[in-house]
PDB file of N, CA and C in Angstrom:
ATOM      1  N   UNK A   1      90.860  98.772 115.498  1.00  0.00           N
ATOM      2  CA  UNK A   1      91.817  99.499 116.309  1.00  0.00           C
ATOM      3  C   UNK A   1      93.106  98.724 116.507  1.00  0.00           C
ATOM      4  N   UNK A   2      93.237  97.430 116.897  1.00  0.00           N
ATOM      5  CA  UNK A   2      93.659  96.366 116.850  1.00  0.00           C
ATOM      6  C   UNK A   2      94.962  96.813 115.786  1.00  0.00           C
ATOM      7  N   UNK A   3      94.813  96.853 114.358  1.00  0.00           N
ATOM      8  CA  UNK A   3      95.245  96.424 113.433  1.00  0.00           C
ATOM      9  C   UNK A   3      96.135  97.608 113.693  1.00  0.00           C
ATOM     10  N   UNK A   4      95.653  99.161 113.534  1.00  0.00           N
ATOM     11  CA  UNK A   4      96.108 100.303 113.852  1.00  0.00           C
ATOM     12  C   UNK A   4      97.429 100.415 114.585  1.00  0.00           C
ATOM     13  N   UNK A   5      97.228  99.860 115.743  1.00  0.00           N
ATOM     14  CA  UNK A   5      98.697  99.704 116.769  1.00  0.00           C
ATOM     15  C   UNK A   5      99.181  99.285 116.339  1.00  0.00           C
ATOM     16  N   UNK A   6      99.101  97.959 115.666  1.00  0.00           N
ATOM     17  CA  UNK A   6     100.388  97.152 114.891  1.00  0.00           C
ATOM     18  C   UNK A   6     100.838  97.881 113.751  1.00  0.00           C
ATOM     19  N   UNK A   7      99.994  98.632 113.004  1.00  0.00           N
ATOM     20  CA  UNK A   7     100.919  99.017 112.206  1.00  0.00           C
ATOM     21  C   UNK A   7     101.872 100.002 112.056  1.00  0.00           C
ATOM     22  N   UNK A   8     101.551 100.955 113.297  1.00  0.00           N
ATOM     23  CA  UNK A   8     102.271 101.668 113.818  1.00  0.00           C
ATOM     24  C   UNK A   8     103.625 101.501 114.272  1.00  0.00           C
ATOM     25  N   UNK A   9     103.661 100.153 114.914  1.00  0.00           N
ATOM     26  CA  UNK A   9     104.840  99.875 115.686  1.00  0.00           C
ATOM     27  C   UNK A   9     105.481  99.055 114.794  1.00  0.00           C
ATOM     28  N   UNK A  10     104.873  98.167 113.370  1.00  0.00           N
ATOM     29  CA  UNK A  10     105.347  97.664 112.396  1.00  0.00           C
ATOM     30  C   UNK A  10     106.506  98.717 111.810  1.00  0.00           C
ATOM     31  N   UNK A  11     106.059  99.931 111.063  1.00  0.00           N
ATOM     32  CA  UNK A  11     106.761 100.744 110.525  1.00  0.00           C
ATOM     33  C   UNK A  11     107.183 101.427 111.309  1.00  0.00           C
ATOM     34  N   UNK A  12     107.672 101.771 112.762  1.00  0.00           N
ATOM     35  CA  UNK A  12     108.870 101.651 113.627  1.00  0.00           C
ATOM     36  C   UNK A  12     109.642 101.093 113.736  1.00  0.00           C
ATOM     37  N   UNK A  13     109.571  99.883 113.664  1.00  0.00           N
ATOM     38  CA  UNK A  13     110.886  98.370 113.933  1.00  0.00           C
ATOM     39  C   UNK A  13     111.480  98.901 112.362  1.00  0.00           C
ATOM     40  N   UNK A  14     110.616  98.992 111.030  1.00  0.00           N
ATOM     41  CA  UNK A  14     111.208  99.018 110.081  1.00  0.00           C
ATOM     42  C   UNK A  14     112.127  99.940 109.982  1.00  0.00           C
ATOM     43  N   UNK A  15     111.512 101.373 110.505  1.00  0.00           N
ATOM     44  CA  UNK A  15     112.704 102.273 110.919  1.00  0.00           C
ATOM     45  C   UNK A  15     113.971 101.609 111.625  1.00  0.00           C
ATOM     46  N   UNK A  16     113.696 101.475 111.871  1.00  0.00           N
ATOM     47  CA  UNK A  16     115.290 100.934 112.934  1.00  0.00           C
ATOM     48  C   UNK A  16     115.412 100.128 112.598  1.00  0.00           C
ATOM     49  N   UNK A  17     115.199  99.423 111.832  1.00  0.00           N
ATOM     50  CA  UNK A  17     116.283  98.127 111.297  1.00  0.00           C
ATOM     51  C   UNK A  17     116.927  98.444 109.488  1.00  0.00           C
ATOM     52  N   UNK A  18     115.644  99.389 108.954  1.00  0.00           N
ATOM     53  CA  UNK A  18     116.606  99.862 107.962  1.00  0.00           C
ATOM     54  C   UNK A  18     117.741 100.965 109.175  1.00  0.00           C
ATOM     55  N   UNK A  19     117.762 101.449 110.192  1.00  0.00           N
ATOM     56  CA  UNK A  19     118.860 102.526 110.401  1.00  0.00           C
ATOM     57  C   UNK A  19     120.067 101.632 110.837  1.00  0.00           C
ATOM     58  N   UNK A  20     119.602 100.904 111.734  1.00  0.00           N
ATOM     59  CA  UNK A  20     120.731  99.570 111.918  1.00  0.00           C
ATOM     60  C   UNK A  20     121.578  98.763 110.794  1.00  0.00           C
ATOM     61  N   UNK A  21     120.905  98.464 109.856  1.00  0.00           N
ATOM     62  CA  UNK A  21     121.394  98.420 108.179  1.00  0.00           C
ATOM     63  C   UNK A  21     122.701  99.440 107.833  1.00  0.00           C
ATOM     64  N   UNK A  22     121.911 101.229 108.078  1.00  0.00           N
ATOM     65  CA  UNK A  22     122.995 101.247 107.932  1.00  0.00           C
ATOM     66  C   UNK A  22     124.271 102.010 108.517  1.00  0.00           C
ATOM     67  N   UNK A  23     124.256 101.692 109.442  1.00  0.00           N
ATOM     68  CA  UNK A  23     124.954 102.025 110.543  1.00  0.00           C
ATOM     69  C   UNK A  23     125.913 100.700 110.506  1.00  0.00           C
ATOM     70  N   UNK A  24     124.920  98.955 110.384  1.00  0.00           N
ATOM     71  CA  UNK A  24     126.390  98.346 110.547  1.00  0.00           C
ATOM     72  C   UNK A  24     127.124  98.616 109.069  1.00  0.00           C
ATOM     73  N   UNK A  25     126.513  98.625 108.123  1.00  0.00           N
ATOM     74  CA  UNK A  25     127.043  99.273 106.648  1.00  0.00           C
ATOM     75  C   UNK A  25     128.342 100.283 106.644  1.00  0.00           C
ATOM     76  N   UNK A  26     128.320 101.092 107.494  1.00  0.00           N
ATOM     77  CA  UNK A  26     129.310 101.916 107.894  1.00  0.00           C
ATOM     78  C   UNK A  26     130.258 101.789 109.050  1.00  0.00           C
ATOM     79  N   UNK A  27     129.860 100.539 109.748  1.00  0.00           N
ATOM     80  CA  UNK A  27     131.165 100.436 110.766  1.00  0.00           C
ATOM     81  C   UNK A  27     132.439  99.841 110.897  1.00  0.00           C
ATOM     82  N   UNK A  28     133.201  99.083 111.485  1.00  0.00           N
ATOM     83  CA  UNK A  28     134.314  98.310 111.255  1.00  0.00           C
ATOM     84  C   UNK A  28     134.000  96.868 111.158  1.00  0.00           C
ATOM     85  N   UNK A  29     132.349  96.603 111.782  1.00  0.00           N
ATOM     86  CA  UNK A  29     132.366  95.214 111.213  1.00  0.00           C
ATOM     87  C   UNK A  29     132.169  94.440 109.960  1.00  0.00           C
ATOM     88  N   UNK A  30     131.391  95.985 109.527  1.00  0.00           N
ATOM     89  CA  UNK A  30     131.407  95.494 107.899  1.00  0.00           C
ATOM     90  C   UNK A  30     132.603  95.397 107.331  1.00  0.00           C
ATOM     91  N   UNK A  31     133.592  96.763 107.947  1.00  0.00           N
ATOM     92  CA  UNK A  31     135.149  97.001 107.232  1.00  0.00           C
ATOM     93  C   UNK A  31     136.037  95.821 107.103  1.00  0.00           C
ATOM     94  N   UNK A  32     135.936  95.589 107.941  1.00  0.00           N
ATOM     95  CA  UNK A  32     137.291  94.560 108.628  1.00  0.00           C
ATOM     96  C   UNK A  32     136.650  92.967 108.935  1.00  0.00           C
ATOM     97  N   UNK A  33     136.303  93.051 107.750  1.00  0.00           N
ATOM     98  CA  UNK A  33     135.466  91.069 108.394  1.00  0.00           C
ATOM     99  C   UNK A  33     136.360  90.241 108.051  1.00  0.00           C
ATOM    100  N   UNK A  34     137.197  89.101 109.072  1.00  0.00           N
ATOM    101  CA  UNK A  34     137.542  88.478 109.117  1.00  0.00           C
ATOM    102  C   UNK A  34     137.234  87.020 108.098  1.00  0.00           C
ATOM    103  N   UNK A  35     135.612  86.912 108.246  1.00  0.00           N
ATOM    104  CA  UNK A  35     134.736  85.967 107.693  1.00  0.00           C
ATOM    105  C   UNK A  35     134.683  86.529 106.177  1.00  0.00           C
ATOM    106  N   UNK A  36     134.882  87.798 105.856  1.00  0.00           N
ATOM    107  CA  UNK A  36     134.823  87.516 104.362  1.00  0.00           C
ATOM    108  C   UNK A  36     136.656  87.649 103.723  1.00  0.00           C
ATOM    109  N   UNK A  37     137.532  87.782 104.614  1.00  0.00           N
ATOM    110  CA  UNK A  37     139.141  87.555 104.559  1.00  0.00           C
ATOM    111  C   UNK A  37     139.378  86.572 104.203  1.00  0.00           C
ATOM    112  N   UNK A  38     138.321  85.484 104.967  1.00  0.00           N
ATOM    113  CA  UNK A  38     138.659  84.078 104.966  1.00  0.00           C
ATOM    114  C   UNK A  38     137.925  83.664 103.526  1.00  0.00           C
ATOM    115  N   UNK A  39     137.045  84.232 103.266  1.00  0.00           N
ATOM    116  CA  UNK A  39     136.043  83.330 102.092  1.00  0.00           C
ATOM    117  C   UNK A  39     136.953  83.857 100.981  1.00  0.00           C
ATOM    118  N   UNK A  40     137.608  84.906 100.782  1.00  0.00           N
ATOM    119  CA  UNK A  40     138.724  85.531  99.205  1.00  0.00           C
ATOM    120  C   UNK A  40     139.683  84.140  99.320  1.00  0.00           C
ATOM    121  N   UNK A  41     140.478  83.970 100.546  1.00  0.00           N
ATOM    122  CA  UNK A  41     141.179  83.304 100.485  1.00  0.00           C
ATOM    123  C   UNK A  41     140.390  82.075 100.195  1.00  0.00           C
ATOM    124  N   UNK A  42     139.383  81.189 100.756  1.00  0.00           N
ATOM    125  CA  UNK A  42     139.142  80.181 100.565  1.00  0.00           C
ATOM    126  C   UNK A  42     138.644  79.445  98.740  1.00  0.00           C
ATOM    127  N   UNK A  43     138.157  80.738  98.548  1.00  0.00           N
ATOM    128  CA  UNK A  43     137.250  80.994  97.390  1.00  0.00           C
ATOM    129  C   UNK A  43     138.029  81.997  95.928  1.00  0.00           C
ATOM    130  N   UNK A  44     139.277  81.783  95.946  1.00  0.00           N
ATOM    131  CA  UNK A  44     140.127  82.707  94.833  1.00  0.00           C
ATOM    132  C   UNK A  44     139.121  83.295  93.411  1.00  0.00           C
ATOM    133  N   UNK A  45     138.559  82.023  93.015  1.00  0.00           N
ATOM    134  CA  UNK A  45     137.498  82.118  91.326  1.00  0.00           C
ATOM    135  C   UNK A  45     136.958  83.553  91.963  1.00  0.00           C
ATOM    136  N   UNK A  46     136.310  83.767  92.845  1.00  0.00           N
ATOM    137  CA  UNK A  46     134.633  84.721  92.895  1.00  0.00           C
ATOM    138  C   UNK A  46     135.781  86.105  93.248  1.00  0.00           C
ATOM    139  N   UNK A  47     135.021  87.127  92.491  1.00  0.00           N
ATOM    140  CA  UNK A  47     135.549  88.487  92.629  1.00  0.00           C
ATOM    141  C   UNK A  47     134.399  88.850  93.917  1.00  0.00           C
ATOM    142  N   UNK A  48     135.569  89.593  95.057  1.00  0.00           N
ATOM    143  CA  UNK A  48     134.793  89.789  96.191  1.00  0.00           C
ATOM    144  C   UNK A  48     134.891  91.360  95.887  1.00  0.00           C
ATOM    145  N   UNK A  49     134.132  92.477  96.976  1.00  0.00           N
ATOM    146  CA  UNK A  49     134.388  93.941  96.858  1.00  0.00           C
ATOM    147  C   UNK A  49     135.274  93.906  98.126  1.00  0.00           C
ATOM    148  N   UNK A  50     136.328  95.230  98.277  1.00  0.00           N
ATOM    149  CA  UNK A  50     137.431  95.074  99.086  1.00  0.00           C
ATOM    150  C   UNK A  50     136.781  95.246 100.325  1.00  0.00           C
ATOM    151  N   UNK A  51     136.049  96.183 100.508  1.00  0.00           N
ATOM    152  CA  UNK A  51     134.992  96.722 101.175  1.00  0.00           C
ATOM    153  C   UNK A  51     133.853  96.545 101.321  1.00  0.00           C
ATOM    154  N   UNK A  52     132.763  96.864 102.400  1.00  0.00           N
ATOM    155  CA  UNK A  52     131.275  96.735 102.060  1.00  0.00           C
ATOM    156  C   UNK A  52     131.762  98.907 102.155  1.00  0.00           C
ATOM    157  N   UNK A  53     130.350  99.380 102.401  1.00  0.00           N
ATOM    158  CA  UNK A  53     130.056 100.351 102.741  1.00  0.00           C
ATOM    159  C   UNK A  53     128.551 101.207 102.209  1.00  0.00           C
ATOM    160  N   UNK A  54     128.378 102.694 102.152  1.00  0.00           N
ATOM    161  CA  UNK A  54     127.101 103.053 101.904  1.00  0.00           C
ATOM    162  C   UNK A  54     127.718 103.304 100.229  1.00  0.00           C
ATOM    163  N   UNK A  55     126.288 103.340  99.657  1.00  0.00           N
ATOM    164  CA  UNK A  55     126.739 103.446  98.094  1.00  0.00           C
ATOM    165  C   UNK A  55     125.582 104.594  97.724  1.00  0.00           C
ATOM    166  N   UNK A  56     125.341 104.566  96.667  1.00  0.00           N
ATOM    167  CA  UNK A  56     124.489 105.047  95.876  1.00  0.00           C
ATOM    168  C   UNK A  56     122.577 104.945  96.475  1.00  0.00           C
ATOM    169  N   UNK A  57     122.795 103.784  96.804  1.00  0.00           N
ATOM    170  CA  UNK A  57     121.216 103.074  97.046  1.00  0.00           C
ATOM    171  C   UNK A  57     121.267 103.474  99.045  1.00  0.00           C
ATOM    172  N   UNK A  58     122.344 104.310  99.238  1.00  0.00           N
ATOM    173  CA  UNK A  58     121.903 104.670 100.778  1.00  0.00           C
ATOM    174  C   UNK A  58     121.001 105.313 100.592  1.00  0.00           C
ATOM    175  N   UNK A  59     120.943 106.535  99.980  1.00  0.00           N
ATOM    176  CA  UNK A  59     119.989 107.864 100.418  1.00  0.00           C
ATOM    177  C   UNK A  59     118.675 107.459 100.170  1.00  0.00           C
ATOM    178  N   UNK A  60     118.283 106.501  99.311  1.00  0.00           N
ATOM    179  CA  UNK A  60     116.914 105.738  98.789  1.00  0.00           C
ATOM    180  C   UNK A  60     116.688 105.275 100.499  1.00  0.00           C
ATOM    181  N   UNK A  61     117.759 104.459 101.447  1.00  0.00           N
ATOM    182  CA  UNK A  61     117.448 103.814 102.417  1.00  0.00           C
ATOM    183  C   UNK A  61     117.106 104.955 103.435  1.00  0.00           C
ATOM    184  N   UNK A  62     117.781 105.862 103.315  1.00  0.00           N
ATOM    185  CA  UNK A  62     117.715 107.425 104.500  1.00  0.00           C
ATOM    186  C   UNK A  62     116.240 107.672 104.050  1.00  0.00           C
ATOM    187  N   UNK A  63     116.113 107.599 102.752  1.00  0.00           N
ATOM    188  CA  UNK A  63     114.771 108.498 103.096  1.00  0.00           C
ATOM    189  C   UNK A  63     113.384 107.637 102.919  1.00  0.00           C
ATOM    190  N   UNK A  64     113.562 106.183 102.653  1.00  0.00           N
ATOM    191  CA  UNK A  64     112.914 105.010 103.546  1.00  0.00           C
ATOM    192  C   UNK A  64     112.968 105.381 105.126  1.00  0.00           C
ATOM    193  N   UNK A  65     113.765 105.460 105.884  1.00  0.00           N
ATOM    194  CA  UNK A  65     113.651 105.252 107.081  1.00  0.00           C
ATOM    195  C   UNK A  65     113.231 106.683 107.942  1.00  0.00           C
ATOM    196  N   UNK A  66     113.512 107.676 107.007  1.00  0.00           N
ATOM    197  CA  UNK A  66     112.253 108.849 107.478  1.00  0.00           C
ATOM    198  C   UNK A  66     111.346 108.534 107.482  1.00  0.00           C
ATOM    199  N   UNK A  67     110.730 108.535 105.806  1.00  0.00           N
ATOM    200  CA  UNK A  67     109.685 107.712 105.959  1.00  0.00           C
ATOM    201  C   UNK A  67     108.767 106.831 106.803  1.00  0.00           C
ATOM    202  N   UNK A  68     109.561 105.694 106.935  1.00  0.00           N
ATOM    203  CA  UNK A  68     108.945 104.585 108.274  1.00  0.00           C
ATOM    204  C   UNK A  68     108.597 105.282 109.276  1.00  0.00           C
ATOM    205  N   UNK A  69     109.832 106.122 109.619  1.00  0.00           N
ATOM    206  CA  UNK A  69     109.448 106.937 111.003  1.00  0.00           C
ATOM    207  C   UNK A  69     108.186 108.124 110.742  1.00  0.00           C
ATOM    208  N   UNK A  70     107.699 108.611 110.342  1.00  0.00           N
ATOM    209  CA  UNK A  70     106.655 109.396 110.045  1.00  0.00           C
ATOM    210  C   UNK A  70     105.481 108.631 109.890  1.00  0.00           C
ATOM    211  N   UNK A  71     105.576 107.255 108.948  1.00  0.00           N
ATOM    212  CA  UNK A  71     104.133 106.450 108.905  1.00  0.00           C
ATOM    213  C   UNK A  71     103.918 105.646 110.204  1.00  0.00           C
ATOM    214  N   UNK A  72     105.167 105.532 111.003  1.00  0.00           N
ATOM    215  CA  UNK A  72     104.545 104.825 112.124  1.00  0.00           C
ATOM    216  C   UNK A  72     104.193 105.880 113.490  1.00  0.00           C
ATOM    217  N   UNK A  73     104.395 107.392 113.528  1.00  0.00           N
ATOM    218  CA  UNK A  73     104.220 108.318 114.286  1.00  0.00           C
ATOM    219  C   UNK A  73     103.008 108.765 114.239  1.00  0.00           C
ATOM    220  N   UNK A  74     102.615 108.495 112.741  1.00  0.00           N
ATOM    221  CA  UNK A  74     100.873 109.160 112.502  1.00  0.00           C
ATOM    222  C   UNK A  74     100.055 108.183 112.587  1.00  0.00           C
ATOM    223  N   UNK A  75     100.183 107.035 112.537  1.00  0.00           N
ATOM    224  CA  UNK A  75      99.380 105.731 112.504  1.00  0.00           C
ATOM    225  C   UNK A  75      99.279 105.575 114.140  1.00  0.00           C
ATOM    226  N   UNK A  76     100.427 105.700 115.228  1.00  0.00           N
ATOM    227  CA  UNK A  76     100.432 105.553 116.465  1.00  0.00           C
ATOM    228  C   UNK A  76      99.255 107.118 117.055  1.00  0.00           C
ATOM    229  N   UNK A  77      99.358 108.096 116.324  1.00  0.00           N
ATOM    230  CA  UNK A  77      98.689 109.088 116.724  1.00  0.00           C
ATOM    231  C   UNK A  77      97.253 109.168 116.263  1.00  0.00           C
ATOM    232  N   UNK A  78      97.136 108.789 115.231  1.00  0.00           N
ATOM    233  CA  UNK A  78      95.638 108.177 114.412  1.00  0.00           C
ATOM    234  C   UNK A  78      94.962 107.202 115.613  1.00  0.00           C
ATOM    235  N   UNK A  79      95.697 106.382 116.093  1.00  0.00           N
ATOM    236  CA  UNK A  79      95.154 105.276 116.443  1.00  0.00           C
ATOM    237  C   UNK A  79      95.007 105.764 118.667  1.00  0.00           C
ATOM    238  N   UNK A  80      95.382 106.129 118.832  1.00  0.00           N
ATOM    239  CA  UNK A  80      95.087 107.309 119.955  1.00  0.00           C
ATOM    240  C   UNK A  80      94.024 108.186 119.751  1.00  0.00           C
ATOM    241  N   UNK A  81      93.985 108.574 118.723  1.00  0.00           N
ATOM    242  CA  UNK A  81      92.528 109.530 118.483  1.00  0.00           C
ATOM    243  C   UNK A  81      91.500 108.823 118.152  1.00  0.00           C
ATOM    244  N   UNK A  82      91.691 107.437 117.314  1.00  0.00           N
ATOM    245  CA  UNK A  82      90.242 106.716 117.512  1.00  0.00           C
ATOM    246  C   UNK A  82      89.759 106.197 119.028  1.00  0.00           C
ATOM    247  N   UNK A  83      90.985 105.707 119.080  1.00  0.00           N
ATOM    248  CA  UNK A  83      90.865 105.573 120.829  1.00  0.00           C
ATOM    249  C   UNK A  83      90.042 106.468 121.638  1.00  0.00           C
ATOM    250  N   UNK A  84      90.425 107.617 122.001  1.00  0.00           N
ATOM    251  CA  UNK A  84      89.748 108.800 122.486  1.00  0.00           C
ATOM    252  C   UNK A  84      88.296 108.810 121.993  1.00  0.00           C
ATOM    253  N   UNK A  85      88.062 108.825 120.572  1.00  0.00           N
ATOM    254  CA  UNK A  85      86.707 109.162 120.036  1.00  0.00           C
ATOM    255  C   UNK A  85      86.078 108.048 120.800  1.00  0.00           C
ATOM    256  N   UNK A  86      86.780 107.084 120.876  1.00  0.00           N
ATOM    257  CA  UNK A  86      85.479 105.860 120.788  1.00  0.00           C
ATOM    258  C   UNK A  86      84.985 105.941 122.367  1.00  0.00           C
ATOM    259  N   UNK A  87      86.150 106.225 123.610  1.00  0.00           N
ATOM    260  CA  UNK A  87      85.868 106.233 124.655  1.00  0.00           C
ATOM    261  C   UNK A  87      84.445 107.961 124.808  1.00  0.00           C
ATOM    262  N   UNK A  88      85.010 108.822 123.957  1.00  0.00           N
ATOM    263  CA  UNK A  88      84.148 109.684 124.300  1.00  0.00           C
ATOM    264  C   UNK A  88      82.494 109.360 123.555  1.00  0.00           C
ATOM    265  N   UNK A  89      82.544 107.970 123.286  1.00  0.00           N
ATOM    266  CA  UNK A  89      81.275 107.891 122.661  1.00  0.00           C
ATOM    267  C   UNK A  89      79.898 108.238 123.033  1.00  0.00           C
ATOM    268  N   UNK A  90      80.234 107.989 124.294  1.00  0.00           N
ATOM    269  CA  UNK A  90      78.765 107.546 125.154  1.00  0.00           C
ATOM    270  C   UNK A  90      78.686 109.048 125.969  1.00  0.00           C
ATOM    271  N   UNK A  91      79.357 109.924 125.694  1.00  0.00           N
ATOM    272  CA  UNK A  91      79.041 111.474 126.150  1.00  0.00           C
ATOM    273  C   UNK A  91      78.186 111.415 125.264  1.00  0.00           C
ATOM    274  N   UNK A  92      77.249 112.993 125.989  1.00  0.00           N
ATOM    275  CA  UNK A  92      76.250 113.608 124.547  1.00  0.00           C
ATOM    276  C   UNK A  92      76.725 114.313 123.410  1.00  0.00           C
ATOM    277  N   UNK A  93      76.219 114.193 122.447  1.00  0.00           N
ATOM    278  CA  UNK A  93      77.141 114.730 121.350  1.00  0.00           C
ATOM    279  C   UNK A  93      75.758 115.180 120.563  1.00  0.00           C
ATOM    280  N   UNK A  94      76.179 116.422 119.695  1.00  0.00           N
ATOM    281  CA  UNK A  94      75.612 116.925 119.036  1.00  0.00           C
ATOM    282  C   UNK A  94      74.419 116.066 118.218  1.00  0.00           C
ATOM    283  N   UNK A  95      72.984 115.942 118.246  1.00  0.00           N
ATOM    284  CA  UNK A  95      71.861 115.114 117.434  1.00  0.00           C
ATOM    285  C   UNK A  95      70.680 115.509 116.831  1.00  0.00           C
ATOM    286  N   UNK A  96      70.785 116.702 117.276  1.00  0.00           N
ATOM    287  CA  UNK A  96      69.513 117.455 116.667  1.00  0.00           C
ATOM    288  C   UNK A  96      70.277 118.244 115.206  1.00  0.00           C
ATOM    289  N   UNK A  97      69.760 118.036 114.193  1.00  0.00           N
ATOM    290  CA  UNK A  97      70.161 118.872 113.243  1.00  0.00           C
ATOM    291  C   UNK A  97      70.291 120.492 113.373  1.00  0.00           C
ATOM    292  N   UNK A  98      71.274 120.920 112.524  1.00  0.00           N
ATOM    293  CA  UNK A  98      71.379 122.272 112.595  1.00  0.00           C
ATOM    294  C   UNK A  98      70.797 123.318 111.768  1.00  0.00           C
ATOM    295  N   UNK A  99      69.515 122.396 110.977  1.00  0.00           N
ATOM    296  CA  UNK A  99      68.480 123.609 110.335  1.00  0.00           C
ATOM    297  C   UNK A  99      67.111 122.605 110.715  1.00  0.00           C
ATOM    298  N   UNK A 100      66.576 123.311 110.832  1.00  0.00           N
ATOM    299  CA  UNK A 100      65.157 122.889 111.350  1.00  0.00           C
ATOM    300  C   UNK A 100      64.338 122.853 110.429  1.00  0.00           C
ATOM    301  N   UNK A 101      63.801 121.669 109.629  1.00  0.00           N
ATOM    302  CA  UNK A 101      62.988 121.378 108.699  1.00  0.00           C
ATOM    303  C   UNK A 101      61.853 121.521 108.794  1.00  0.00           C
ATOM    304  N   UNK A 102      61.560 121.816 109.906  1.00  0.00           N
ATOM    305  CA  UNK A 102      59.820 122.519 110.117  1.00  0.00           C
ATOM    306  C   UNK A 102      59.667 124.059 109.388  1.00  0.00           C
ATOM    307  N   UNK A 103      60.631 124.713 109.655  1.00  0.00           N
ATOM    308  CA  UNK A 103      60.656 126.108 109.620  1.00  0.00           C
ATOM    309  C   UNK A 103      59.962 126.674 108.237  1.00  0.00           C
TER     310      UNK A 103
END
């Protein structure tokens, strides 16, 4: 059960840190970095890109991070229902077979 929760909340964080990816991917800190202004200038030889931003390999990341979010929603809900089962263990539950081999 143990393992269950974690992996639930594993592929949550992953959600959100691929969405954080790319969200800063698209903001002004990627746009406007000072720190890579400074490295063109410092560094003339290396061809830098003018820009960062989303490319080609976003929508692979969008639909990773659906993804994540769905495997960690059913794994968190899986793991609630073993939960439940296990607490309802010790009720009576069905033990007598449902054809009678005497008959």
């Amino acid at each position: 059960l143990f393992a269950s929760r974690l992996e639930g909340m594993g592929y949550l964080l992953a959600c959100f840190c691929s969405g954080m990816t790319l969200i800063l991917l698209d903001s002004a800190l990627c746009k406007d970095n000072l720190l890579m202004a400074g490295a063109k200038a410092a560094y003339p030889l290396f061809t830098w890109q003018e820009t960062c931003g989303l490319s080609t390999g976003a929508n692979v990341v969008i639909s990773a991070t659906v993804f994540y979010f769905l495997a960690g929603v059913t794994s968190l809900k899986g793991y609630k229902k073993e939960e439940a089962e296990e607490e309802g263990a010790g009720a009576p539950a069905l033990s007598e077979p449902l054809i009678d081999e005497n008959a």
